[in-house]
N, C-alpha and C. Protein backbone atom coordinates (compact mmCIF):
# COMPACT_ATOMS: atom_id res chain seq x y z
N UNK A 1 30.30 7.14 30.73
CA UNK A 1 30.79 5.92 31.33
C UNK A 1 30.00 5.64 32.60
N UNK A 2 30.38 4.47 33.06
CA UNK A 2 29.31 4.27 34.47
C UNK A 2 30.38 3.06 35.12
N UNK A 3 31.51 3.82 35.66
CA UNK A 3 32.10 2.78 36.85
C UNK A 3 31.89 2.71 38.47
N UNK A 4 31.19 3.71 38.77
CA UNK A 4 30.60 3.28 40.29
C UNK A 4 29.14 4.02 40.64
N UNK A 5 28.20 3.01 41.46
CA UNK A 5 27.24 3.46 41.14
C UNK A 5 26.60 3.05 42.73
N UNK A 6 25.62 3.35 43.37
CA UNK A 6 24.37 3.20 44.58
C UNK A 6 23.46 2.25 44.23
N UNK A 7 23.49 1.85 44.97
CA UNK A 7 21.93 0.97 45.64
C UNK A 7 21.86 0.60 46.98
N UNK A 8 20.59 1.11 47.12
CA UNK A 8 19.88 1.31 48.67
C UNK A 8 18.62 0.71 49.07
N UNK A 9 18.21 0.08 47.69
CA UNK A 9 16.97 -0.72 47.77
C UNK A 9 17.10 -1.93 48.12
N UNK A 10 16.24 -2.53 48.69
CA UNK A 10 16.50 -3.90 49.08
C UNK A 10 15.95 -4.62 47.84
N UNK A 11 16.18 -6.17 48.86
CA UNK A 11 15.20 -6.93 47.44
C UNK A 11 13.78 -6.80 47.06
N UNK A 12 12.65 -6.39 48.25
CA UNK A 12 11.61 -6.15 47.87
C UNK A 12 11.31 -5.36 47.08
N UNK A 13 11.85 -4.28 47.30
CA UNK A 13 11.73 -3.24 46.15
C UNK A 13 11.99 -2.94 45.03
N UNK A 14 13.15 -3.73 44.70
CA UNK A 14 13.59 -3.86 43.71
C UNK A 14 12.51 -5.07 43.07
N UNK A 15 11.88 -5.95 43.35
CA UNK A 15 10.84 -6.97 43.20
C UNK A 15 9.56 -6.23 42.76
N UNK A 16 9.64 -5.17 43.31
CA UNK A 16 8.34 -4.13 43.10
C UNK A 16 8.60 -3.54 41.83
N UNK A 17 9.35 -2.95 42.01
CA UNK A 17 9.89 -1.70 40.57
C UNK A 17 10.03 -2.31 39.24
N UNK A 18 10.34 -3.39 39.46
CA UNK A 18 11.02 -4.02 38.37
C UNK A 18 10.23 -5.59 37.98
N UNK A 19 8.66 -5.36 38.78
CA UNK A 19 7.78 -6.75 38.27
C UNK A 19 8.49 -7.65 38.39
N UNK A 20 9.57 -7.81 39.65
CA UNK A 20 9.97 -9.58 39.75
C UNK A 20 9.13 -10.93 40.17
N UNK A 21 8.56 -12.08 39.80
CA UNK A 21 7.88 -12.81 40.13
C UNK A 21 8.49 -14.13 40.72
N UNK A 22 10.04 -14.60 40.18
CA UNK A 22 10.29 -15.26 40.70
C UNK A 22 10.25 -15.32 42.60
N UNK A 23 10.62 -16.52 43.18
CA UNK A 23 11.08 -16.48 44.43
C UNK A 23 12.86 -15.61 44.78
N UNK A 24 12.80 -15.16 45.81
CA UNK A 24 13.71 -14.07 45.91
C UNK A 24 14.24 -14.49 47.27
N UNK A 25 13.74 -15.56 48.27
CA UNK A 25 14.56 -15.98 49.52
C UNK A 25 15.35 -16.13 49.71
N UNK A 26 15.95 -17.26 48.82
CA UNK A 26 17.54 -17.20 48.66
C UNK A 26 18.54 -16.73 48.44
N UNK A 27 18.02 -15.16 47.70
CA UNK A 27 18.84 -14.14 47.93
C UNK A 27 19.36 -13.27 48.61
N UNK A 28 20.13 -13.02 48.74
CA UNK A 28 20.78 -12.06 50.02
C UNK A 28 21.85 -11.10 49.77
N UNK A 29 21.64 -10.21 49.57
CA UNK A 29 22.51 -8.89 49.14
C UNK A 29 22.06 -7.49 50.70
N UNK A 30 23.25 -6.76 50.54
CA UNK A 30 22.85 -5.63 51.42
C UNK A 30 23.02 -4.39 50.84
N UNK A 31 22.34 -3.28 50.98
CA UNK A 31 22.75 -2.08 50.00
C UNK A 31 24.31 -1.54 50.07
N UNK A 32 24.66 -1.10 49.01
CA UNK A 32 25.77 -0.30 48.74
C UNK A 32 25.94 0.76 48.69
N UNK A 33 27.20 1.59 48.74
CA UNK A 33 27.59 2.76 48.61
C UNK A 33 28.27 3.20 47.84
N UNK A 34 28.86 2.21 47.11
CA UNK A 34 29.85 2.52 46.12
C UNK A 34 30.21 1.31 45.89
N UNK A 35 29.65 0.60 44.92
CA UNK A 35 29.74 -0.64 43.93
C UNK A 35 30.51 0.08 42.67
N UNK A 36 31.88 -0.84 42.72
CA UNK A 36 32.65 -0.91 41.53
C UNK A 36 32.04 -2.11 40.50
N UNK A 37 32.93 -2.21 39.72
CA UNK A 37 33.27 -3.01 38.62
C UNK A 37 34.49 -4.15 39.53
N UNK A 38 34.02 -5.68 39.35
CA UNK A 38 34.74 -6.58 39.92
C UNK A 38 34.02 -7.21 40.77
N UNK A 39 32.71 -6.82 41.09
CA UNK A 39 32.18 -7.33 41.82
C UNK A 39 30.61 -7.77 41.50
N UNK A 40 29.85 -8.88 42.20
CA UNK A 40 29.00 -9.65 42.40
C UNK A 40 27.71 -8.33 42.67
N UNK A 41 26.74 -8.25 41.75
CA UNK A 41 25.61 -7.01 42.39
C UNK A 41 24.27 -7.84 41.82
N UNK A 42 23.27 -7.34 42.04
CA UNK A 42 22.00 -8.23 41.89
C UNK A 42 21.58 -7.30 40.46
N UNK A 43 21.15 -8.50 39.73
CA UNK A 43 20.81 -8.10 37.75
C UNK A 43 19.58 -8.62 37.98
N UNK A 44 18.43 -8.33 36.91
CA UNK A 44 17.44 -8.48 36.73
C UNK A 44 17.00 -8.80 35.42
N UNK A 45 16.82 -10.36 35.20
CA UNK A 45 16.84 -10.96 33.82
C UNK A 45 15.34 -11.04 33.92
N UNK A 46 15.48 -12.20 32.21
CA UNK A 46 14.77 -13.39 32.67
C UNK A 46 15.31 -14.80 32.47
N UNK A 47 14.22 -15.67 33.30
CA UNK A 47 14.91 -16.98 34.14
C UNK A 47 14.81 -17.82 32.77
N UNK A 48 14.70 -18.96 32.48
CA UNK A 48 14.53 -19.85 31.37
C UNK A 48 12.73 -20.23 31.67
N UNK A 49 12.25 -20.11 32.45
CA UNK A 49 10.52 -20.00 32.37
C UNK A 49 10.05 -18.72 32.26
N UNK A 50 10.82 -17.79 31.61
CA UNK A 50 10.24 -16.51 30.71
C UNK A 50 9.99 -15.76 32.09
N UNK A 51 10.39 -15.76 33.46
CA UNK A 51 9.92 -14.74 34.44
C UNK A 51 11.14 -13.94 34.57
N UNK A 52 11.09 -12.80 34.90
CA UNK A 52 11.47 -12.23 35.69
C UNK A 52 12.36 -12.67 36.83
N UNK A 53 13.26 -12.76 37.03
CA UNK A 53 14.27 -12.70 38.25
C UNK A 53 15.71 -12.59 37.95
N UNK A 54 15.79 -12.35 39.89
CA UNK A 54 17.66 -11.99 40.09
C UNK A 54 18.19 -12.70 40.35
N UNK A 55 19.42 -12.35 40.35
CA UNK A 55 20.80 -13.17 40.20
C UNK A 55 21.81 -12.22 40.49
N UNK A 56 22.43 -12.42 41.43
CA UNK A 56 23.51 -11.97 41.51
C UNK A 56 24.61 -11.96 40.55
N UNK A 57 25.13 -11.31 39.92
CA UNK A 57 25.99 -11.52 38.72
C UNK A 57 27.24 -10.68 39.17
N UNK A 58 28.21 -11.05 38.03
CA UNK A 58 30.00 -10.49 38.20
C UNK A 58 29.79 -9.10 37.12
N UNK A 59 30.33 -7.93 37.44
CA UNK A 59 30.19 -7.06 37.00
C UNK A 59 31.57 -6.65 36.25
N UNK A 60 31.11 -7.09 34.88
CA UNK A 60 32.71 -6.65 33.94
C UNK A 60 33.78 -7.99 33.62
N UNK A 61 33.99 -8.25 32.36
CA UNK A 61 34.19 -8.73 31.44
C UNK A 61 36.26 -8.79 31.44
N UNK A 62 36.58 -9.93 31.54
CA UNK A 62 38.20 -10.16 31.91
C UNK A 62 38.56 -10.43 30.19
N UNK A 63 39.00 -9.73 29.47
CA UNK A 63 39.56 -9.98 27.75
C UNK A 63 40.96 -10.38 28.03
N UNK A 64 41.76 -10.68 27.25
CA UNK A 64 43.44 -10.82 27.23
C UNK A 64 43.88 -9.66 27.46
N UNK A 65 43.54 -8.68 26.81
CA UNK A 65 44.21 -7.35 26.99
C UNK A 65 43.49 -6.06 27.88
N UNK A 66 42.57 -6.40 28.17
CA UNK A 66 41.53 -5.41 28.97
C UNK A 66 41.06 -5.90 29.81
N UNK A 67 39.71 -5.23 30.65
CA UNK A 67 38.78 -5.47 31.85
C UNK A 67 38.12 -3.81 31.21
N UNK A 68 36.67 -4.95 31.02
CA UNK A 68 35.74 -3.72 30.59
C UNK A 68 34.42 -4.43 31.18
N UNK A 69 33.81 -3.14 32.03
CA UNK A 69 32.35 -3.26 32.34
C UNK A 69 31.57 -2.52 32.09
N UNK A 70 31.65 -1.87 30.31
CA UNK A 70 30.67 -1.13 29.91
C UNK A 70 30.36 -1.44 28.16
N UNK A 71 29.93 -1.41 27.82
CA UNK A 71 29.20 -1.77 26.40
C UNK A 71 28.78 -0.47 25.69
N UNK A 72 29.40 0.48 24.59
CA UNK A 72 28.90 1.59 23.73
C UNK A 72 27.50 0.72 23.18
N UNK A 73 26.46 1.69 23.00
CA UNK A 73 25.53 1.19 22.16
C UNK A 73 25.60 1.35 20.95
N UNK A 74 26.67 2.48 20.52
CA UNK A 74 26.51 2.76 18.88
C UNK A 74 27.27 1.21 18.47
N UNK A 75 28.20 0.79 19.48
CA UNK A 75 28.77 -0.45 18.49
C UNK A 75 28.36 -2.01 19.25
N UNK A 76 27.22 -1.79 19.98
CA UNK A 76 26.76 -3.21 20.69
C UNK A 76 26.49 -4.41 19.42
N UNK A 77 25.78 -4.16 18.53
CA UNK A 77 25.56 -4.80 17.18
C UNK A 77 26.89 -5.41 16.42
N UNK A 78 28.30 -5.11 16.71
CA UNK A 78 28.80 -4.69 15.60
C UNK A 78 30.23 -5.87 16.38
N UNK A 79 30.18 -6.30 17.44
CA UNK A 79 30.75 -7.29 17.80
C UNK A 79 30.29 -8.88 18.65
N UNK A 80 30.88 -9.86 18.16
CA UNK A 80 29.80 -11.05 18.53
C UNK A 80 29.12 -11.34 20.06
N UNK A 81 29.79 -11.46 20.87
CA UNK A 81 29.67 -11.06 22.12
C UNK A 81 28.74 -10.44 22.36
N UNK A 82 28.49 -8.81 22.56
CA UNK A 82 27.69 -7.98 22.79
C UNK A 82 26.55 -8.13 21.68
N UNK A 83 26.59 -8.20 20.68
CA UNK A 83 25.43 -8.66 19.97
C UNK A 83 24.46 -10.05 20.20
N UNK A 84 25.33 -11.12 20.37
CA UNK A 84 24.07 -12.17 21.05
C UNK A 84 24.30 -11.63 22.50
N UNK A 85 24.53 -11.11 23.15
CA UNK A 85 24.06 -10.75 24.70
C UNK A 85 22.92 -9.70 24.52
N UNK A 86 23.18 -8.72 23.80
CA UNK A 86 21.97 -7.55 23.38
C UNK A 86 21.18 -8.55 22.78
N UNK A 87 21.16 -9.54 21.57
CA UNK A 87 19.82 -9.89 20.99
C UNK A 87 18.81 -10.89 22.14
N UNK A 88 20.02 -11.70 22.98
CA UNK A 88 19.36 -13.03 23.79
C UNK A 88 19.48 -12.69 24.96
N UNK A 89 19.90 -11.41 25.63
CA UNK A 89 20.23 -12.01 27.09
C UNK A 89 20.18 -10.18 27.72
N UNK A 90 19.38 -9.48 27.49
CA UNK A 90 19.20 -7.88 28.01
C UNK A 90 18.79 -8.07 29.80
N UNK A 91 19.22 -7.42 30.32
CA UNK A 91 18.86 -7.28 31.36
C UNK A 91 18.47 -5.95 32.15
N UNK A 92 18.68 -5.74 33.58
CA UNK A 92 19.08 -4.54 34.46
C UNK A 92 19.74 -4.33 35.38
N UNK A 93 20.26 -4.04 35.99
CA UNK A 93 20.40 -3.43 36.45
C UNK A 93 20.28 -2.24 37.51
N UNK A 94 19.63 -2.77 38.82
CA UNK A 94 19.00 -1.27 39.84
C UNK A 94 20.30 -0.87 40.54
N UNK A 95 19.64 0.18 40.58
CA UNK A 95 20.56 1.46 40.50
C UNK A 95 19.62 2.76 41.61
N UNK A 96 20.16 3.68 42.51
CA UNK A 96 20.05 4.26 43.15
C UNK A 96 20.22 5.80 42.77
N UNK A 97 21.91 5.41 42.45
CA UNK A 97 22.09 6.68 41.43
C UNK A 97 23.64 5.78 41.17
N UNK A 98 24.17 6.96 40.28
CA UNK A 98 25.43 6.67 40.24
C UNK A 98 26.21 7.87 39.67
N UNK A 99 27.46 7.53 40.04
CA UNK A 99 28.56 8.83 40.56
C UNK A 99 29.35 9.02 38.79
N UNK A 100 30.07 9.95 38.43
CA UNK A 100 30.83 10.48 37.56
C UNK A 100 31.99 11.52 38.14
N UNK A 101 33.11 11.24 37.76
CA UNK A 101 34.30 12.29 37.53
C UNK A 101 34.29 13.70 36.19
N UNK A 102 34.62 14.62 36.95
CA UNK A 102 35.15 15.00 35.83
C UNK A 102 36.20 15.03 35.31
N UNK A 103 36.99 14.98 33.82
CA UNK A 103 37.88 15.18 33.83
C UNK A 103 38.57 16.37 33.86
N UNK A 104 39.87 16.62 35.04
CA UNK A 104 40.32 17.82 34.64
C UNK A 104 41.73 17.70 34.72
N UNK A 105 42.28 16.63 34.63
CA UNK A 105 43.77 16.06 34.63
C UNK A 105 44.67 16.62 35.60
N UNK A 106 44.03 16.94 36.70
CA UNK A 106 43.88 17.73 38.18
C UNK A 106 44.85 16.46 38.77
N UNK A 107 44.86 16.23 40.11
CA UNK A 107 44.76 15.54 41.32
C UNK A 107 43.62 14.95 41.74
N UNK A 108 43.22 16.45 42.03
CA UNK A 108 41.61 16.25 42.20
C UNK A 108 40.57 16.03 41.46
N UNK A 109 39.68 15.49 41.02
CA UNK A 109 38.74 15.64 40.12
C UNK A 109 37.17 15.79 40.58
N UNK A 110 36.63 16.62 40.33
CA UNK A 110 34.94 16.87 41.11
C UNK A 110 34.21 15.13 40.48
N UNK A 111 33.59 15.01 41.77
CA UNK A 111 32.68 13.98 41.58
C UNK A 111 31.54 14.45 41.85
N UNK A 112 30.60 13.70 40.75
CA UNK A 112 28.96 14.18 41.07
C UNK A 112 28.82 12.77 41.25
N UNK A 113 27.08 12.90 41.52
CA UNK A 113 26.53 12.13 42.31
C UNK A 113 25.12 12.23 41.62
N UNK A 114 24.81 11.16 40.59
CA UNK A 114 23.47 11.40 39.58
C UNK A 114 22.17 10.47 40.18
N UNK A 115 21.16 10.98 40.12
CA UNK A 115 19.80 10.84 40.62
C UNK A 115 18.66 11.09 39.82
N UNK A 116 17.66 9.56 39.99
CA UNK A 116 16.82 10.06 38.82
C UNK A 116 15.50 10.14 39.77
N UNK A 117 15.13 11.51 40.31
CA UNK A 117 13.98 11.72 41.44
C UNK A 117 13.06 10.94 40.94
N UNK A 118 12.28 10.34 42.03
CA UNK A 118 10.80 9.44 41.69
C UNK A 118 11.15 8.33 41.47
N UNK A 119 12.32 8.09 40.86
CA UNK A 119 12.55 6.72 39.97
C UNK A 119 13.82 5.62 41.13
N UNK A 120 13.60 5.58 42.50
CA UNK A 120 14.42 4.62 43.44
C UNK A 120 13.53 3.20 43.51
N UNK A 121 14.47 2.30 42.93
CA UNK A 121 15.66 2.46 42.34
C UNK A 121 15.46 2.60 40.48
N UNK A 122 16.01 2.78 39.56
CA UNK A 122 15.80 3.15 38.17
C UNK A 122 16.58 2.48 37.21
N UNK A 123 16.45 1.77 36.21
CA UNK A 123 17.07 0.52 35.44
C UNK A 123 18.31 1.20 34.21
N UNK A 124 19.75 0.40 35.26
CA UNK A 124 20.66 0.50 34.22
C UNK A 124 20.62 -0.28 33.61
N UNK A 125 20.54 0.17 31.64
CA UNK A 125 20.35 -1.19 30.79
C UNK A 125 22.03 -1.83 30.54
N UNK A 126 21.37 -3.31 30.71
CA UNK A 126 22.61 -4.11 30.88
C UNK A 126 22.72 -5.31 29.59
N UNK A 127 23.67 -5.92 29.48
CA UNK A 127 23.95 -6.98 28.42
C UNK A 127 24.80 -8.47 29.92
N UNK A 128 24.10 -9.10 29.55
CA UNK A 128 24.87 -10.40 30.53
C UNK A 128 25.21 -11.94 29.71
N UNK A 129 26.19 -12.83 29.97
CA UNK A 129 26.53 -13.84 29.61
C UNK A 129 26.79 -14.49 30.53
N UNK A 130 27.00 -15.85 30.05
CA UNK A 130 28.43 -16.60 30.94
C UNK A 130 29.25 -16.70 30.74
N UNK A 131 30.40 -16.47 31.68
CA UNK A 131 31.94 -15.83 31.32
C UNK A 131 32.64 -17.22 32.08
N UNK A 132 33.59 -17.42 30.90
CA UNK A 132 34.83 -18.17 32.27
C UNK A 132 35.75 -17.57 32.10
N UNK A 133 36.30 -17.80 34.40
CA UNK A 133 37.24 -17.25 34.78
C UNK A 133 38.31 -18.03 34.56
N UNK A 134 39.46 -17.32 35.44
CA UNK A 134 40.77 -18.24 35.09
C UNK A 134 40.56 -19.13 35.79
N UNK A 135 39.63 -19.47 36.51
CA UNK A 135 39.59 -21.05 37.14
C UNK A 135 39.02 -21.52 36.44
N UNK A 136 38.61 -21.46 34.89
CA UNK A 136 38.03 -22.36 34.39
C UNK A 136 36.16 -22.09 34.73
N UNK A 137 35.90 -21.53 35.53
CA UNK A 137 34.11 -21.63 35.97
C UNK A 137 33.63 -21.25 34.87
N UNK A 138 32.61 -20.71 34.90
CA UNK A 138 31.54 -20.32 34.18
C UNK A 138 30.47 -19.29 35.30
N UNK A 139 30.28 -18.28 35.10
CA UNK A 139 29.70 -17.35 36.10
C UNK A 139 28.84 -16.63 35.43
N UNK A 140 28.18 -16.00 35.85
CA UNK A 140 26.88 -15.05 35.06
C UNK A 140 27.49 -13.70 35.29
N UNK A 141 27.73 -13.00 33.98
CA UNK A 141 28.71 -11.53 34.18
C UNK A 141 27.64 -10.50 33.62
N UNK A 142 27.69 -9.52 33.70
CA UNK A 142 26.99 -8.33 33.06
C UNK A 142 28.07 -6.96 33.19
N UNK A 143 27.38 -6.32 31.86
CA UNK A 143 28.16 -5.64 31.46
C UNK A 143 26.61 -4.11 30.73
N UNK A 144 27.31 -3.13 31.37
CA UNK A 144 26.35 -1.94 31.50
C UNK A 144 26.89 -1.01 30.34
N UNK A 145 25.13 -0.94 29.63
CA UNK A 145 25.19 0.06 28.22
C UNK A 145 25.32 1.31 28.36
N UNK A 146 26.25 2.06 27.36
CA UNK A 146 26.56 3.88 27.69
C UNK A 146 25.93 3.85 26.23
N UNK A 147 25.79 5.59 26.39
CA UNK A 147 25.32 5.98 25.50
C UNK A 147 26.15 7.32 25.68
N UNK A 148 25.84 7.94 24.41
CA UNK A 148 26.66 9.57 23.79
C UNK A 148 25.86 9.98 25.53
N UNK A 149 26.11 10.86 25.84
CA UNK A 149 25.42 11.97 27.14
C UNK A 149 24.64 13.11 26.56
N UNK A 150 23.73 13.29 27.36
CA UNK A 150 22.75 14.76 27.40
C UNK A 150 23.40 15.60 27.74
N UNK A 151 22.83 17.04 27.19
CA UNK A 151 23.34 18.38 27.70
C UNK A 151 24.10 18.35 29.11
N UNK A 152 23.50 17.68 30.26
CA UNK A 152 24.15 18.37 31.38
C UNK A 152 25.26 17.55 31.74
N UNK A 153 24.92 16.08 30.82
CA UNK A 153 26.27 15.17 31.53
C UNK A 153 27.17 15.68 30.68
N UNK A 154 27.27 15.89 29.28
CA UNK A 154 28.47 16.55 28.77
C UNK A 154 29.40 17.26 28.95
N UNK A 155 28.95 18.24 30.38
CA UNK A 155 29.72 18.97 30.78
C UNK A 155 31.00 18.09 31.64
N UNK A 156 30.08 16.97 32.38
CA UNK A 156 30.72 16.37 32.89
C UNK A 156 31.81 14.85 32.12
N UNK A 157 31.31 14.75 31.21
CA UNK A 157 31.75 13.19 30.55
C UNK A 157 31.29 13.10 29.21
N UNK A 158 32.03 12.60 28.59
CA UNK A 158 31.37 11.95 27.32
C UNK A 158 30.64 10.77 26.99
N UNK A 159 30.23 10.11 28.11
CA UNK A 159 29.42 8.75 28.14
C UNK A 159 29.05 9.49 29.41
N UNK A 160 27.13 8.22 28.99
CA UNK A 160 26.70 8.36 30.15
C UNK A 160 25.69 7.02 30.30
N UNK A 161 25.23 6.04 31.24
CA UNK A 161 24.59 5.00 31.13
C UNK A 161 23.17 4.95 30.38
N UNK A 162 23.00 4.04 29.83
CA UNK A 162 21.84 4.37 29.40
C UNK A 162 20.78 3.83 30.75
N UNK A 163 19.53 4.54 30.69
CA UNK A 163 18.61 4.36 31.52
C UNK A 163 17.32 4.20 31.14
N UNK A 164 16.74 2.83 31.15
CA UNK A 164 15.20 2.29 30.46
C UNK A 164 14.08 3.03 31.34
N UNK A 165 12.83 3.60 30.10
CA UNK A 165 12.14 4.25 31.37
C UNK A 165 10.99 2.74 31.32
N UNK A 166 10.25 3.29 32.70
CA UNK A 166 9.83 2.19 33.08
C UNK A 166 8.79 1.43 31.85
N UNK A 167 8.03 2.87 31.20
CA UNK A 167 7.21 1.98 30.04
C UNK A 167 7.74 0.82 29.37
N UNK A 168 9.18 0.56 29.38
CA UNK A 168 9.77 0.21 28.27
C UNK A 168 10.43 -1.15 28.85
N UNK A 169 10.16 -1.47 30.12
CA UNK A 169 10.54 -2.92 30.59
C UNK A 169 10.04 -3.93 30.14
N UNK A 170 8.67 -4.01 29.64
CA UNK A 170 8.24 -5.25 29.37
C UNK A 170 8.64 -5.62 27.82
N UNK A 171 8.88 -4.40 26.85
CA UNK A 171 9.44 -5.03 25.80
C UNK A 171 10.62 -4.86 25.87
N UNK A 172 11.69 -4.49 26.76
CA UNK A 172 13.28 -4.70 27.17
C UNK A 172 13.20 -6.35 27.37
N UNK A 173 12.40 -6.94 28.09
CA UNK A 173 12.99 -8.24 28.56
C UNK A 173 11.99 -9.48 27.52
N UNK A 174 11.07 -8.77 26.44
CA UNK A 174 10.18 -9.82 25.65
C UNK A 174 11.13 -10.40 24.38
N UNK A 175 11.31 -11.47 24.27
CA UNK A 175 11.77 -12.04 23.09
C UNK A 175 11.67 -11.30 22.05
N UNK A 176 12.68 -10.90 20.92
CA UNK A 176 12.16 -10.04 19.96
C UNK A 176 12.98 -10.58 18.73
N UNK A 177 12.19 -10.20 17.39
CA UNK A 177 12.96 -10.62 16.37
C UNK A 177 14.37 -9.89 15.90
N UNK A 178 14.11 -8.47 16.13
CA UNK A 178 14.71 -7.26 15.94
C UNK A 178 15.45 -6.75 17.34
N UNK A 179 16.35 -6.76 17.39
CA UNK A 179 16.99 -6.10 18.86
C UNK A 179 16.56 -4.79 19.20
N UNK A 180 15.96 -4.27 19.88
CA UNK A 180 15.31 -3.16 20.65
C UNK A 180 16.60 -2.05 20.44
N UNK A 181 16.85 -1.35 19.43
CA UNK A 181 18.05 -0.45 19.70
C UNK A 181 17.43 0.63 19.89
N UNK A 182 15.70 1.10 19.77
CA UNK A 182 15.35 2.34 19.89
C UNK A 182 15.00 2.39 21.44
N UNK A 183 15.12 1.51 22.24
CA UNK A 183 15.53 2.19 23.38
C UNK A 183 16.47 2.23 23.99
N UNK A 184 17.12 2.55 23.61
CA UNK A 184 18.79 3.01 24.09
C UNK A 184 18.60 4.44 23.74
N UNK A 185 17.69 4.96 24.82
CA UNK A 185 17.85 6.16 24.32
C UNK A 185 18.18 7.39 24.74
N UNK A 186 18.95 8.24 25.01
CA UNK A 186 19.70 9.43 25.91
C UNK A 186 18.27 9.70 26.60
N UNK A 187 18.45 9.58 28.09
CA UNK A 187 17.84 10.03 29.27
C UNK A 187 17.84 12.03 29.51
N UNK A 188 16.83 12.60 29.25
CA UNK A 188 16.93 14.02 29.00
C UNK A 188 17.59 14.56 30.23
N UNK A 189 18.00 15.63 30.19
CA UNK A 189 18.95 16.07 31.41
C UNK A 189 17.88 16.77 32.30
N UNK A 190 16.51 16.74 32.20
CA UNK A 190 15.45 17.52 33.01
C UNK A 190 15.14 16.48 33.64
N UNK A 191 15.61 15.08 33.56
CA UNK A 191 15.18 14.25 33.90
C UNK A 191 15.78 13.77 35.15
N UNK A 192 16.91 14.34 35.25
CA UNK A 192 18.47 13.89 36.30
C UNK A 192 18.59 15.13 37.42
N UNK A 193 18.94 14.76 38.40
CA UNK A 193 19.30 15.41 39.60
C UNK A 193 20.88 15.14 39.68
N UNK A 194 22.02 16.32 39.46
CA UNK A 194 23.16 16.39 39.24
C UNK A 194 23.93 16.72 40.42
N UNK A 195 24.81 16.57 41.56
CA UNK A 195 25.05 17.45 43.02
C UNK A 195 26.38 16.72 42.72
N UNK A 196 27.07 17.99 42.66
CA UNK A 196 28.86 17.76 42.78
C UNK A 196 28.87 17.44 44.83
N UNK A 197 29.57 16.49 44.83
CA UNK A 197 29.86 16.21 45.66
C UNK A 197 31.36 16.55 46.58
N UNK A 198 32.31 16.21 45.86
CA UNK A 198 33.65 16.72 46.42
C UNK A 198 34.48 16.62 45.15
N UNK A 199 36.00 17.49 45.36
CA UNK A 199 36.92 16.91 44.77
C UNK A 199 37.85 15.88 45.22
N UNK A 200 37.72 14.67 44.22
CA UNK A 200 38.21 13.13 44.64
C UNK A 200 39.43 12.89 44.19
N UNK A 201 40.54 12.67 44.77
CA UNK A 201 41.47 11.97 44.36
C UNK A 201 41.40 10.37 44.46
N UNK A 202 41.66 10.04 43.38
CA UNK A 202 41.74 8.68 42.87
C UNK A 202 41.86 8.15 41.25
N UNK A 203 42.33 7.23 41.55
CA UNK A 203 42.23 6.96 39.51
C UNK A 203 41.73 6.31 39.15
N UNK A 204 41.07 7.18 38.11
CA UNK A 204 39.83 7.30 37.36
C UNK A 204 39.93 5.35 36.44
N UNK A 205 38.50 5.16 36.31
CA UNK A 205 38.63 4.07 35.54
C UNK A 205 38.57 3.62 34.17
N UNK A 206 40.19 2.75 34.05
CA UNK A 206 40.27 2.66 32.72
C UNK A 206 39.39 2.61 31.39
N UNK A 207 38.35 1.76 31.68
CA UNK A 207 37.47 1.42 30.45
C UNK A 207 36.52 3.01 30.47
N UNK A 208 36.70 3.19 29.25
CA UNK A 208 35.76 4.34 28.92
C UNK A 208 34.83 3.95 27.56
N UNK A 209 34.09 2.98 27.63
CA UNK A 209 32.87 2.74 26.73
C UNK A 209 31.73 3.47 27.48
């Protein structure tokens, strides 16, 4: 799963990492420490002139019966929604690191704190639309892909985000006939920097895709 996560990069850098070309002035975000689900974070599409750029977007998806801000990849295909968002509308997601519980049906539960060295900031793959709220709007939402977990997150969780390596951005965001499902692909655990941080009381978040 992936409900709270870091970013410490600004916009330039994130402009860097992630080949943004659009103009970026008008944007204005400040880094985070702990970005939930419910809130406005900067995504990395493309614009309708085929470039590259951000947007601040709403993070997580309001249903009748739920609030989900994560997308399984084994079943992204397999409902309408997430399938034209995966075929037409992939994005990212920067990311710093981001945190996991374990479960231990405790009080407490150990939180880690995941890091992908070299890679600040490093692309959570995302699915985005336009959503309306109960006011009726229309807003730009995104919603972040899990995948089964590697050896070391297993210990910790049974989902874990998926993470695009960088080779793989320019055909993440190129028009395609075929939806890109071979990269959704488990991030190796040699790849991740894991540091339990404390035991957290708090409750844990509902959506577990």
């Amino acid at each position: 799963m992936c409900g709270r996560y870091r970013r410490r990069s600004d916009k330039q850098r994130i402009a860097e990492a992630f080949q943004v070309r659009a103009n970026l002035d008008d944007l204005n975000f400040s880094a985070e420490d702990d970005i939930t689900p419910g809130s406005f974070q900067p995504v990395v599409f493309t614009n309708d002139e085929g470039d590259r750029s951000v947007e601040l977007m709403y993070w997580g998806f309001t249903f009748p019966q739920r609030f989900t801000f994560n997308t399984r990849s084994d079943g992204i295909l397999k409902t309408g929604l997430w399938k034209t968002s995966f075929e037409e509308r992939r994005c990212i997601v920067p990311a710093d690191s981001f945190f996991e519980w374990k479960r231990l049906h405790k009080k407490n539960n150990p939180k880690y704190e995941i890091t992908i060295p070299g890679r600040e900031p490093f692309a959570l793959a995302g699915t985005w639309s336009m959503w309306k709220n109960k006011a009726g709007d229309y807003v730009p939402t995104v919603s972040v892909i899990t995948s089964e977990p590697n050896e070391a997150m297993a210990e910790i969780h049974d989902r874990q985000p998926v993470i695009l390596e960088p080779r793989d951005y320019a055909e993440w965001f190129a028009p395609t006939v075929r939806p890109p499902l071979h990269l959704l692909r488990i991030i190796p655990s040699e790849q991740m920097n894991i540091q339990l941080l404390e035991a957290h009381n708090m409750q844990l978040p509902l959506n577990s895709a």
